[in-house]
Protein backbone atom coordinates (compact mmCIF):
# COMPACT_ATOMS: atom_id res chain seq x y z
CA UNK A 1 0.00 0.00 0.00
CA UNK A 2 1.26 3.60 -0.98
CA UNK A 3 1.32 6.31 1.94
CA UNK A 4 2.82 8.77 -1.31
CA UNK A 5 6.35 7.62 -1.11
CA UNK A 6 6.26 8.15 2.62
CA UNK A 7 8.83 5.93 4.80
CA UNK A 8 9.09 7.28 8.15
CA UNK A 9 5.49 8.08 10.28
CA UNK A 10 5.71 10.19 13.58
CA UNK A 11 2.45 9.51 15.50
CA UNK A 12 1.42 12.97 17.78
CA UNK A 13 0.08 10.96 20.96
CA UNK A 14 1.38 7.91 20.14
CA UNK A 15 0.46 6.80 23.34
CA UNK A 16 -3.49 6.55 22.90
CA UNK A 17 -5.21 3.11 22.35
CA UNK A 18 -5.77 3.41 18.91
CA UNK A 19 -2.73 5.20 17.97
CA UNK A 20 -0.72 3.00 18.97
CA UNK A 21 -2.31 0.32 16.66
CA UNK A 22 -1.71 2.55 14.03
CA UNK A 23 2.08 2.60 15.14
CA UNK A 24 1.76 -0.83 15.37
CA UNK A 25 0.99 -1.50 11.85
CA UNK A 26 3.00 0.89 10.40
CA UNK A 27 5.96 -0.65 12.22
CA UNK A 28 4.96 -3.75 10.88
CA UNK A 29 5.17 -3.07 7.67
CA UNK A 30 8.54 -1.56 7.61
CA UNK A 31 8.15 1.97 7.86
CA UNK A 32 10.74 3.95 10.77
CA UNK A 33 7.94 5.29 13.59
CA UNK A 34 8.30 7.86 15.73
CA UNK A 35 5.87 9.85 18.07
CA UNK A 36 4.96 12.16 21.06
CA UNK A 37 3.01 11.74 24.16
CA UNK A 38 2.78 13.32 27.55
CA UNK A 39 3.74 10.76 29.77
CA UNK A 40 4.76 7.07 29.80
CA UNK A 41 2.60 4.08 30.26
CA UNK A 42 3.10 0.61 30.25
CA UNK A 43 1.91 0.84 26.34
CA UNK A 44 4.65 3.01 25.36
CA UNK A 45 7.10 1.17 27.23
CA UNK A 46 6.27 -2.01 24.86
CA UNK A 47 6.34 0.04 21.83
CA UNK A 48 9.21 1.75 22.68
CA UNK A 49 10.68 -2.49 22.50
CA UNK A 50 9.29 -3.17 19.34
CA UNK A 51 11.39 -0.14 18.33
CA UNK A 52 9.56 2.87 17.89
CA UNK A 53 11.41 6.38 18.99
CA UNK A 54 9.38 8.10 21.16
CA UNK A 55 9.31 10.98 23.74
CA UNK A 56 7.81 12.67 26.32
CA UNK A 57 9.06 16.43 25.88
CA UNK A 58 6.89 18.68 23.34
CA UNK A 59 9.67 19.77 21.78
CA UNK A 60 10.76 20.52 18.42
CA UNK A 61 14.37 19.46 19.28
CA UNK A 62 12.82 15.78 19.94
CA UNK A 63 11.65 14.81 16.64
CA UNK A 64 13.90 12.52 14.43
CA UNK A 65 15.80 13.87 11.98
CA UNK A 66 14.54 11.07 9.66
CA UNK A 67 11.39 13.42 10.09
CA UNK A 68 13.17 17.05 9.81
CA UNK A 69 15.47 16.86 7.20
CA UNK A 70 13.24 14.43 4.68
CA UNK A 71 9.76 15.92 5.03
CA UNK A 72 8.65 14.72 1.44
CA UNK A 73 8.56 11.42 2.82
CA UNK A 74 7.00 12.08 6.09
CA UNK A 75 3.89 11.28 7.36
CA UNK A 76 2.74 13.33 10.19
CA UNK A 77 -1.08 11.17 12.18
CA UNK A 78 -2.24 13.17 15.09
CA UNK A 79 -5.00 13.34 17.45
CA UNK A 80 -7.46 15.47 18.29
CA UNK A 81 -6.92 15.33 21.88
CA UNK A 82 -3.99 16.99 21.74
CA UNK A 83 -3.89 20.69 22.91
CA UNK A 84 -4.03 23.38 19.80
CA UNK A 85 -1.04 24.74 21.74
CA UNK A 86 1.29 21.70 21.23
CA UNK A 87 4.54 22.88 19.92
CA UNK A 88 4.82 19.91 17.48
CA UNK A 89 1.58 19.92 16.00
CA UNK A 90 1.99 23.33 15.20
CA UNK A 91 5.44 22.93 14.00
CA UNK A 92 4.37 20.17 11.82
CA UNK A 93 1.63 22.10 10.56
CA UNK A 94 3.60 25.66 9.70
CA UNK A 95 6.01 23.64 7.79
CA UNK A 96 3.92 21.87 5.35
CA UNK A 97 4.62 18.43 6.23
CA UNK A 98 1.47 15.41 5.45
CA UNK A 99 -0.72 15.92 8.55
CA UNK A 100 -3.52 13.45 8.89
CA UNK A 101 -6.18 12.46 12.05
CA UNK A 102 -5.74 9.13 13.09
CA UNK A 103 -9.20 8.50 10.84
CA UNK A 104 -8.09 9.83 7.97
CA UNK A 105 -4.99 7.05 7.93
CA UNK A 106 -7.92 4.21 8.53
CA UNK A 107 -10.09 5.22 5.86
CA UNK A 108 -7.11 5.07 3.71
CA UNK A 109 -6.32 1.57 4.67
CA UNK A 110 -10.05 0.53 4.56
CA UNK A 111 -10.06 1.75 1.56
CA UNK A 112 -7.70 -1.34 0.07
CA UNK A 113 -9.24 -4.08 2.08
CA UNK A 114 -12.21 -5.97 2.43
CA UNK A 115 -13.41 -4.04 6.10
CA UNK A 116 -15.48 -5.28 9.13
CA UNK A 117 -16.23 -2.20 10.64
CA UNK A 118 -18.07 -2.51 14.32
CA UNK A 119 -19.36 0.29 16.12
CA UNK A 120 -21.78 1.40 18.68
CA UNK A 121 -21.73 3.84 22.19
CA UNK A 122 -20.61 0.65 23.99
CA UNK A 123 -19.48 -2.92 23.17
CA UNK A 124 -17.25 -2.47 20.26
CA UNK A 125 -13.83 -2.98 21.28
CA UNK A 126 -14.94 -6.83 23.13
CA UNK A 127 -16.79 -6.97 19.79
CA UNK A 128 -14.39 -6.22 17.51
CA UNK A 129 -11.52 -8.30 18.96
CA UNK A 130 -13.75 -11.02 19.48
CA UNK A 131 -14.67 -11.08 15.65
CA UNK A 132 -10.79 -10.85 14.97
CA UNK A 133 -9.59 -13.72 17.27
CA UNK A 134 -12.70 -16.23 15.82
CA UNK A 135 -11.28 -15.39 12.23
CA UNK A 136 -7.62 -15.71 12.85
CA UNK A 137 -8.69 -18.80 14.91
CA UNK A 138 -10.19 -20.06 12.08
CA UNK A 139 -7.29 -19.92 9.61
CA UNK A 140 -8.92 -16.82 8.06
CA UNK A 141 -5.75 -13.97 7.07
CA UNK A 142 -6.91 -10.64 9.29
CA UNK A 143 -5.51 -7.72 10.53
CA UNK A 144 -7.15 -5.97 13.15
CA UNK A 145 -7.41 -2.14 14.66
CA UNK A 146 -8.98 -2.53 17.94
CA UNK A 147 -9.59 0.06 21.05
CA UNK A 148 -8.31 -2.60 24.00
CA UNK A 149 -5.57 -4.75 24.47
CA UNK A 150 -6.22 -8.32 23.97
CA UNK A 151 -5.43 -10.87 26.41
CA UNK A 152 -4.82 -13.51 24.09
CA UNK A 153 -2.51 -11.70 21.93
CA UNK A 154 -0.87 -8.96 24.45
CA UNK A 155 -1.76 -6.12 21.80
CA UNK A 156 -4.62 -4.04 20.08
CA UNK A 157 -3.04 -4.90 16.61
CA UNK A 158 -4.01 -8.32 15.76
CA UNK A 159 -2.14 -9.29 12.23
CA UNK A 160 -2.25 -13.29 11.44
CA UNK A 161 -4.05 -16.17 9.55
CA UNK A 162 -3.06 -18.47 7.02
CA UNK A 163 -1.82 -16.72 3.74
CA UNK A 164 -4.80 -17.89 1.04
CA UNK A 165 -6.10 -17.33 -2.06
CA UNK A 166 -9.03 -15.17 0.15
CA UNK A 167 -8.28 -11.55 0.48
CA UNK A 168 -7.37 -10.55 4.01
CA UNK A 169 -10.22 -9.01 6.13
CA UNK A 170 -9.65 -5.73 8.31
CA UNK A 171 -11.36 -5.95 11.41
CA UNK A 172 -11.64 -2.01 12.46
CA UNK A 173 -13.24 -0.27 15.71
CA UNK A 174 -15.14 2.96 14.47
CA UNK A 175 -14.85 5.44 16.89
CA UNK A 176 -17.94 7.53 16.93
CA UNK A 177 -15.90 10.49 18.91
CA UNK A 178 -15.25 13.39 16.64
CA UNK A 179 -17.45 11.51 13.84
CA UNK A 180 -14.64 10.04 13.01
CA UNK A 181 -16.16 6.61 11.51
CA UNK A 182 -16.91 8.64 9.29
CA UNK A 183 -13.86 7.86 7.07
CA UNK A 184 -13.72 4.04 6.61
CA UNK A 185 -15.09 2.04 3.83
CA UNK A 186 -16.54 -0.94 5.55
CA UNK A 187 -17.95 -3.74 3.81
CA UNK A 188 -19.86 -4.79 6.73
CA UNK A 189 -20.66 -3.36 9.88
CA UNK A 190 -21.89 -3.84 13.36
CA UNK A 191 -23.84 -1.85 15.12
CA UNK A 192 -23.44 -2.59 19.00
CA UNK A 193 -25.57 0.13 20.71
CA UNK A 194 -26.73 3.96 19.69
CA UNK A 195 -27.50 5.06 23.25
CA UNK A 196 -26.61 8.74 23.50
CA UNK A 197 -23.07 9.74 24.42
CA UNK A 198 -20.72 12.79 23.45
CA UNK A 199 -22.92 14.99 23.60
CA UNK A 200 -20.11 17.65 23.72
CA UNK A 201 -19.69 16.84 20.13
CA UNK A 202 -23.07 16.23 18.96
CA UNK A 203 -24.98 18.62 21.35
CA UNK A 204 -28.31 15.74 21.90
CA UNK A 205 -29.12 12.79 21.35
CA UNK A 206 -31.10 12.84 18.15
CA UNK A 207 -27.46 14.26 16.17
CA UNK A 208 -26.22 10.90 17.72
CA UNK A 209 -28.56 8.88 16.19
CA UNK A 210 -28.43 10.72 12.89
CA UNK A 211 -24.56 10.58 13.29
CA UNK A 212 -25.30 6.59 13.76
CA UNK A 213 -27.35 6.03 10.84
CA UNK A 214 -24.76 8.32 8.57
CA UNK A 215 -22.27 5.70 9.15
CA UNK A 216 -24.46 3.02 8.66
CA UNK A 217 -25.33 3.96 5.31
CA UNK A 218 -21.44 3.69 4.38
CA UNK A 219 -21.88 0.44 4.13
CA UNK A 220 -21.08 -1.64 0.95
CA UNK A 221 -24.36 -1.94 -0.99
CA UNK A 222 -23.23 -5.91 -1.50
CA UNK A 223 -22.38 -5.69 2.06
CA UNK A 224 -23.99 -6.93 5.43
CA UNK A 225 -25.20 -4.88 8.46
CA UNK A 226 -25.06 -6.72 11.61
CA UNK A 227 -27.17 -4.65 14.18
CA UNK A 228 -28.43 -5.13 17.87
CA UNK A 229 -32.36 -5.03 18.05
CA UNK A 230 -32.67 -2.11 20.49
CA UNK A 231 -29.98 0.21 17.98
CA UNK A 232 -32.65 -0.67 15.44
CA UNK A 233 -35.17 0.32 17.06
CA UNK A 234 -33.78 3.47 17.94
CA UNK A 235 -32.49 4.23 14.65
CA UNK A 236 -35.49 3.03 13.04
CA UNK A 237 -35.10 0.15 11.03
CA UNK A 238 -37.42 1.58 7.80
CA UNK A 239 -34.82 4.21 7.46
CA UNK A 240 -31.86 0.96 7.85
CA UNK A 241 -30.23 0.68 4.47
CA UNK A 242 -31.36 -1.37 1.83
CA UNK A 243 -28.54 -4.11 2.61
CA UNK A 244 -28.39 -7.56 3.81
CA UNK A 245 -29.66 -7.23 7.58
CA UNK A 246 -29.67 -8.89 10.34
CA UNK A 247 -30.88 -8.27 13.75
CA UNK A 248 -29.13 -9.39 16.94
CA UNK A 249 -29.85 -9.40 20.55
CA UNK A 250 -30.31 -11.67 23.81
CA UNK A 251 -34.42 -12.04 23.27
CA UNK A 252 -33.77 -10.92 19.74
CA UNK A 253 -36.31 -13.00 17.15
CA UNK A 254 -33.40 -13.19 14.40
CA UNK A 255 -30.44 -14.05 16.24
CA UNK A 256 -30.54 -14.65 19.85
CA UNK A 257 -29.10 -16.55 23.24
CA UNK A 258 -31.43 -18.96 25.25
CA UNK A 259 -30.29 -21.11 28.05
CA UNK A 260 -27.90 -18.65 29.60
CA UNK A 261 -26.27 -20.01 32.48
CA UNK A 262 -23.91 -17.06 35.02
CA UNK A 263 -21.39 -19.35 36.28
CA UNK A 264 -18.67 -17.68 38.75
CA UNK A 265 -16.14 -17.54 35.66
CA UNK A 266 -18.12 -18.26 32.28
CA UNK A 267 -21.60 -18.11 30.66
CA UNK A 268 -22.92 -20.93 28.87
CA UNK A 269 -25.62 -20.24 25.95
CA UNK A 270 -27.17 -21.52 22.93
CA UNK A 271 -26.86 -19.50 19.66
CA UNK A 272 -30.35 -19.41 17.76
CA UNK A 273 -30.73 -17.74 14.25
CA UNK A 274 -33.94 -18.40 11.73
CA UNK A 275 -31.71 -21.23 9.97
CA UNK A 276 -29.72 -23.10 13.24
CA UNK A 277 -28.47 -23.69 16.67
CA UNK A 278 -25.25 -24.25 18.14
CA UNK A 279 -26.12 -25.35 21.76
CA UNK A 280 -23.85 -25.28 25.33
CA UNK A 281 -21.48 -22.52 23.87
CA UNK A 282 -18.66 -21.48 26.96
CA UNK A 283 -17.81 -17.56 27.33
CA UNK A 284 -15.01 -17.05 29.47
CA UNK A 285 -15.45 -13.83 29.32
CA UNK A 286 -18.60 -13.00 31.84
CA UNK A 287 -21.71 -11.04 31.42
CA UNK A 288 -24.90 -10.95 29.75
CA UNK A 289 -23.76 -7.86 27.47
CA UNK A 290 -20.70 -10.26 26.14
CA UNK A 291 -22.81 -13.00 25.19
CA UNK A 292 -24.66 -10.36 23.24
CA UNK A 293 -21.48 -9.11 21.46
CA UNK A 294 -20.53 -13.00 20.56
CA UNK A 295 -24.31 -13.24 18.79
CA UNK A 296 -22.90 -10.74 16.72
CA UNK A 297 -19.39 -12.20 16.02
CA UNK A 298 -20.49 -15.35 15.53
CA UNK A 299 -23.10 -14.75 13.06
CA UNK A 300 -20.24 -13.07 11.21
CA UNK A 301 -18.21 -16.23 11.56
CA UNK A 302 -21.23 -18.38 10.17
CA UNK A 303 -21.54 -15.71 7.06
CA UNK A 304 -17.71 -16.33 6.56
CA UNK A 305 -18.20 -20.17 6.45
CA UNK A 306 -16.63 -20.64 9.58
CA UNK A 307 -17.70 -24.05 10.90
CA UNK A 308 -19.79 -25.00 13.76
CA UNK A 309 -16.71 -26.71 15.18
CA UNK A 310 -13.99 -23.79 14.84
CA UNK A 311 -16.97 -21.57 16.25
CA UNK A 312 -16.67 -22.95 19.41
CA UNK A 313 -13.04 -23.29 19.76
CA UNK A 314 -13.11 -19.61 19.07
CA UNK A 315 -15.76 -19.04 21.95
CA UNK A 316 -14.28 -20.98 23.95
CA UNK A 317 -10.45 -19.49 23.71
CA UNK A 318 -11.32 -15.84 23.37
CA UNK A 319 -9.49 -14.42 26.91
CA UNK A 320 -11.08 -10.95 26.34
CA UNK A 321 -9.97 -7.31 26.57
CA UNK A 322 -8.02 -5.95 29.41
CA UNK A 323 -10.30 -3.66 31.67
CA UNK A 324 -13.30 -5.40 29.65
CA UNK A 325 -14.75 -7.48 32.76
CA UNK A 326 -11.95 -8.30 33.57
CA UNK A 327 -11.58 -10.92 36.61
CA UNK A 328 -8.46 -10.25 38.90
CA UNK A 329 -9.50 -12.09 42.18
CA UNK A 330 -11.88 -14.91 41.95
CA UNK A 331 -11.71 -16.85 45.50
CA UNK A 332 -14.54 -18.22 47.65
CA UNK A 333 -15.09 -14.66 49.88
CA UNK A 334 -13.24 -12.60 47.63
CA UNK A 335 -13.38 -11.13 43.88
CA UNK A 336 -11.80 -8.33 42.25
CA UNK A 337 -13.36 -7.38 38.63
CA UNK A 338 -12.20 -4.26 36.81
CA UNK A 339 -13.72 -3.07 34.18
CA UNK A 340 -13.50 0.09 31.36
CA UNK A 341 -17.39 1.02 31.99
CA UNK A 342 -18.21 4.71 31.80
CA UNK A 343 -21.18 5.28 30.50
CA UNK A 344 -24.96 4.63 32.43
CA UNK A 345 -25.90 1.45 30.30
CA UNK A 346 -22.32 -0.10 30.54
CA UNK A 347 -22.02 0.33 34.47
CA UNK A 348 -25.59 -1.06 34.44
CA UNK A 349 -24.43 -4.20 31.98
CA UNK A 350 -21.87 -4.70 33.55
CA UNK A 351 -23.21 -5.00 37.62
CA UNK A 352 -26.06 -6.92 36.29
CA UNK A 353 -23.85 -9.50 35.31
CA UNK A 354 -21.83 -9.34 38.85
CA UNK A 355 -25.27 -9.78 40.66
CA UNK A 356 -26.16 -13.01 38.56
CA UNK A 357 -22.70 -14.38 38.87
CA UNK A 358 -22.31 -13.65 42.63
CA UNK A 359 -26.29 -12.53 44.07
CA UNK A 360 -25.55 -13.59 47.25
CA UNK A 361 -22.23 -11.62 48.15
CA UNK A 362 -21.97 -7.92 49.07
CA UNK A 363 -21.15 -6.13 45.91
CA UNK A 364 -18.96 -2.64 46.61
CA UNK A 365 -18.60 -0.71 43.21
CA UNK A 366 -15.57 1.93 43.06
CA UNK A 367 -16.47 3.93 40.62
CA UNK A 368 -14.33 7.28 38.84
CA UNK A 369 -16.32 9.55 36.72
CA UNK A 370 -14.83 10.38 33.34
CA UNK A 371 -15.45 13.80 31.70
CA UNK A 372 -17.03 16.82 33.17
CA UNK A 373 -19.79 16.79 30.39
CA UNK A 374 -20.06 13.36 30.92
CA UNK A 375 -20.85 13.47 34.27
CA UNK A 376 -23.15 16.49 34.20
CA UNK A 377 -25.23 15.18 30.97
CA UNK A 378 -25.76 11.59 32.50
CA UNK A 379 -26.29 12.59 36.17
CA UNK A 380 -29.53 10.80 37.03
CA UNK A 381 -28.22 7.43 34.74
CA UNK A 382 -25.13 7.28 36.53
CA UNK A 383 -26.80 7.27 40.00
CA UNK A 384 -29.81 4.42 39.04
CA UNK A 385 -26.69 2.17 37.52
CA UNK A 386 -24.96 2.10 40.18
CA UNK A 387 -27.68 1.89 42.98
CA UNK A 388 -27.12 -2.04 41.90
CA UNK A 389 -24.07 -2.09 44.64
CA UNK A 390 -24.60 -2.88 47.85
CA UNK A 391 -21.99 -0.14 48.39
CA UNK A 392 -20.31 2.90 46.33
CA UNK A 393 -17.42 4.71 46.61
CA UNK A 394 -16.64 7.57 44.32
CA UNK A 395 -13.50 8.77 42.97
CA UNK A 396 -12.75 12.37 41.96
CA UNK A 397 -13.79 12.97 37.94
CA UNK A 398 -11.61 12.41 36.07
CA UNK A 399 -10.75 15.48 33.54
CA UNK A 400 -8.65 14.34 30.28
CA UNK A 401 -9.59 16.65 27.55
CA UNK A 402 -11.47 18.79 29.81
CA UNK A 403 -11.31 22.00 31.62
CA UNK A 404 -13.52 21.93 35.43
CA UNK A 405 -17.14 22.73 35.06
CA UNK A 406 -18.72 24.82 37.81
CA UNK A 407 -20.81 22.83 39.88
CA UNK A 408 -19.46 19.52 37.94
CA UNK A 409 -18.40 17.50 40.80
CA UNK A 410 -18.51 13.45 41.46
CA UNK A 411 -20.77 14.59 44.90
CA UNK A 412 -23.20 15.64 42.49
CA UNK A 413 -24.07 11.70 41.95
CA UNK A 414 -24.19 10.54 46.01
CA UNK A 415 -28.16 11.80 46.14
CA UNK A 416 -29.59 9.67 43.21
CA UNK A 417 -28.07 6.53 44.24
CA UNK A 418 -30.28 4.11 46.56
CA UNK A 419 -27.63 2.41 48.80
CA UNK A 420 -27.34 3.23 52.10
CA UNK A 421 -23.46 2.72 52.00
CA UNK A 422 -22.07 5.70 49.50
CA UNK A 423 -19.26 8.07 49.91
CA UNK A 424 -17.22 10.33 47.90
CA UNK A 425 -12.86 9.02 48.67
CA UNK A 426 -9.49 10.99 47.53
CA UNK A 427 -7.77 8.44 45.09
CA UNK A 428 -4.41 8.83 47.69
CA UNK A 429 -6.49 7.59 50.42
CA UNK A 430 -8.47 4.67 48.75
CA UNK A 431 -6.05 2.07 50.20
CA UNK A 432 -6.27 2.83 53.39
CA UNK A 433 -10.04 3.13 53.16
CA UNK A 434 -9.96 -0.08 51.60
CA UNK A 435 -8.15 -1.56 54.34
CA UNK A 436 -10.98 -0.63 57.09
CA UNK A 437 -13.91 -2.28 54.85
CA UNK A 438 -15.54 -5.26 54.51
CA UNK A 439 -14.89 -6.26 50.84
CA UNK A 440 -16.82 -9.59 49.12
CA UNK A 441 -17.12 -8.42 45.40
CA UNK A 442 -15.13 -5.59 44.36
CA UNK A 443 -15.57 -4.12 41.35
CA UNK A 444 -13.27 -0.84 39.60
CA UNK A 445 -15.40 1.40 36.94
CA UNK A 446 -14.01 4.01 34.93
CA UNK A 447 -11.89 5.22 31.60
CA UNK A 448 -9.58 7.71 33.69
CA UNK A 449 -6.47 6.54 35.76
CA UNK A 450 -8.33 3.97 38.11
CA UNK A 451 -6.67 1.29 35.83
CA UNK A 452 -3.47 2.86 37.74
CA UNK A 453 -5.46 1.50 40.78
CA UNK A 454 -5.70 -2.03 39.57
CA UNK A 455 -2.77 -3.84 40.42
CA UNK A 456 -2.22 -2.06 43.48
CA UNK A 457 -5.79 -3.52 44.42
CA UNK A 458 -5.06 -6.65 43.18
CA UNK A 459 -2.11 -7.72 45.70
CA UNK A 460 -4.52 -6.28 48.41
CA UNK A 461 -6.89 -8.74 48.10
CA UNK A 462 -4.31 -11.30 46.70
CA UNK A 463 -2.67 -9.94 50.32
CA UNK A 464 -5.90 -10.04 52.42
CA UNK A 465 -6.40 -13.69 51.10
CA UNK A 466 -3.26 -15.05 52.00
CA UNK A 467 -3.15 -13.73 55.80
CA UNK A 468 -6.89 -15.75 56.20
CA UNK A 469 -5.12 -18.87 55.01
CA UNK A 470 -2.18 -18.69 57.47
């Protein structure tokens, strides 16, 4: 593929999720990569091994000269949550060099392959990778952009499959943020969810659902739309385009689950569609909302003459997404889930699921609100989802791209939430906190910096556990 004779990229916040599987790929296929970020995570660390040149100073002076002195052949991807006052953006931008969003790059590689694109307010990046490990499972040649890191391959670019006659199939999340889906040229999509979010960007909910049904109409006219009943519904599915459709969901009359079984580490189901059954399927990945997202991956699988047989070694061997419901602890009196939920109907999947697993033990949610905006447009959501704990504590909110909003504040959640136990803790004195409760179930919400939390939560309990045994 031809990036105009480019052959060095430098990625402005290189550091980001899907960045980084940008990097990835570019890395992979020979070209030098370079980039910027603010600080250093685990994530750069590994790319920084795979042998990417990266720093952490917004400085001119810091970019390769492979990137200065050749700009012809420089390609310049950057994000748009980076500042408008970073010095290398703006450097990058006074001097002519290739500048393109991080969406502009994946419509470009879309463009040359044959694209699954999934999508939706939540569910997409379990989806996606989920859809990516049962193809490359299967023998089927993939490459895959995805918003998590996956526990079975350690990465959010998944590149693999037998080398066939079949063209390879890109696997890409599209990222409703900044409309950026807007870009790719998906042969098929999947539509997980279209429950209002971002309204920063789209001002209400109705310019999310138009913004939804935009991208759904990208689709390949041969194509197939894959789409959850209740985004359907929402959307309307007269105004669905004229494409081969198919409607998914746990009750759904197309494709749907029966038998679910919540064990303490799995959920067994049955996968029904209008022409078969595959019976006693095994999740290892939790929760009600995942079996929903496999429906929808493995009615792709079935449409790519995946067998019944690799279907469920695919099921069966998918590890998830880190922070996707993600089980740390799983003893008799003690369990430690994390997971990335930060939206109303995520928090509310995802302690539904908890409940049904464990709905006799205590369940004590942490939870750290992410974005002013956020916060203030889903007030009253937040505080019914997570009146499902038995307990709440609340982190401070958690800014990123955002300035304080007056009156903004996590407190602003503590009246609407029906649990006697609820309380607003500094993240620097969680621990301690911690350490004078009475802890069954814990689970960690949030998109911010919790994650930072995780491990140090982990030996806790891991701690706590082995001092009982002695």
């Amino acid at each position: 593929m031809s990036f105009g004779g480019t052959n060095s990229v430098h990625l402005i916040g290189i550091g980001g999720i899907g960045m980084s599987a940008l990097a990835r790929w570019f890395n992979h296929e020979g070209f030098a990569v370079s980039g910027y970020d603010r600080t250093p995570s685990p994530l750069t660390n590994e790319l920084i091994a795979e042998g990417m040149h990266i720093s952490f100073e917004d400085s001119i002076e810091t970019i390769p000269t492979s990137i200065t002195d050749i700009p012809e052949k420089a390609l310049i991807i950057w994000t748009p949550a980076m500042p408008k006052e970073n010095a290398q953006l703006n450097y990058f931008r006074d001097k002519g060099f290739q500048l393109k969003k991080r969406s502009e790059v994946l419509g470009i590689v879309t463009s040359n392959y044959y694209t699954i694109a999934v999508a939706g307010t939540h569910g997409k990046t379990t989806t996606s990778s989920l859809i990516a490990h049962m193809l490359k499972s299967a023998g089927k040649s993939v490459v895959a952009f995805l918003g998590g890191i996956t526990q079975n391959y350690q990465s959010n670019l998944i590149i693999g499959g037998k080398k066939t006659k079949e063209p390879t199939i890109v696997v890409v999340e599209a990222d409703e943020f900044d409309r950026s889906f807007m870009r790719l040229h998906p042969n098929e999509i999947v539509l997980t969810s279209a429950d209002p979010d971002h309204l920063d960007i789209y001002g209400d909910e109705q310019h999310i659902l138009d913004g939804f049904m935009e991208f759904v109409n990208l689709v390949d006219k041969k194509g197939r739309l894959y789409i959850q009943q209740h985004a359907a519904q929402r959307l309307g599915e007269a105004k669905l385009p004229k494409v081969a459709t198919k409607e998914y969901g746990l009750r759904s009359s197309g494709i749907g689950a029966e038998n679910i079984q919540a064990r303490p580490g799995s959920f067994v189901f049955d996968y029904i569609d209008r022409k078969q059954e595959i019976k006693g399927l095994e999740l290892f990945i939790p929760g009600f909302h995942n079996v929903e997202n496999a429906l929808a991956a493995i009615a792709i699988a079935l449409d790519h003459q995946i067998s019944e047989e690799q279907i469920r070694k695919g099921i069966s061997s998918f590890k998830g997404v880190k922070r996707r419901f993600e089980i740390h602890v799983n003893a008799k009196n003690h369990v430690f889930i994390d997971d990335y939920a930060h939206h109303p109907e995520e928090i509310r999947a995802c302690l539904s699921s908890v409940r049904a697993m464990f709905p006799a033990k205590k369940l004590t949610v942490i939870f750290q609100p992410h974005l002013f905006t956020r916060t203030r447009d889903f007030a009253s959501g937040f505080s019914e989802s997570l009146s499902l704990a038995d307990s709440v504590i609340l982190l401070d909110i958690y800014p990123a791209r955002e300035l304080p909003i007056e009156g903004v504040t996590a407190a602003m959640l503590l009246g609407g939430i029906n649990t006697k136990h609820k309380e607003i803790v500094a993240k620097e004195d969680l621990m301690s906190h911690l350490d004078q409760a009475s802890t069954e179930v814990l689970v960690t919400l949030g998109a911010g910096d919790i994650d930072r939390l995780v491990p140090v939560i982990a030996s806790w309990m891991n701690e706590r556990l082995n001092r009982q045994a002695v």
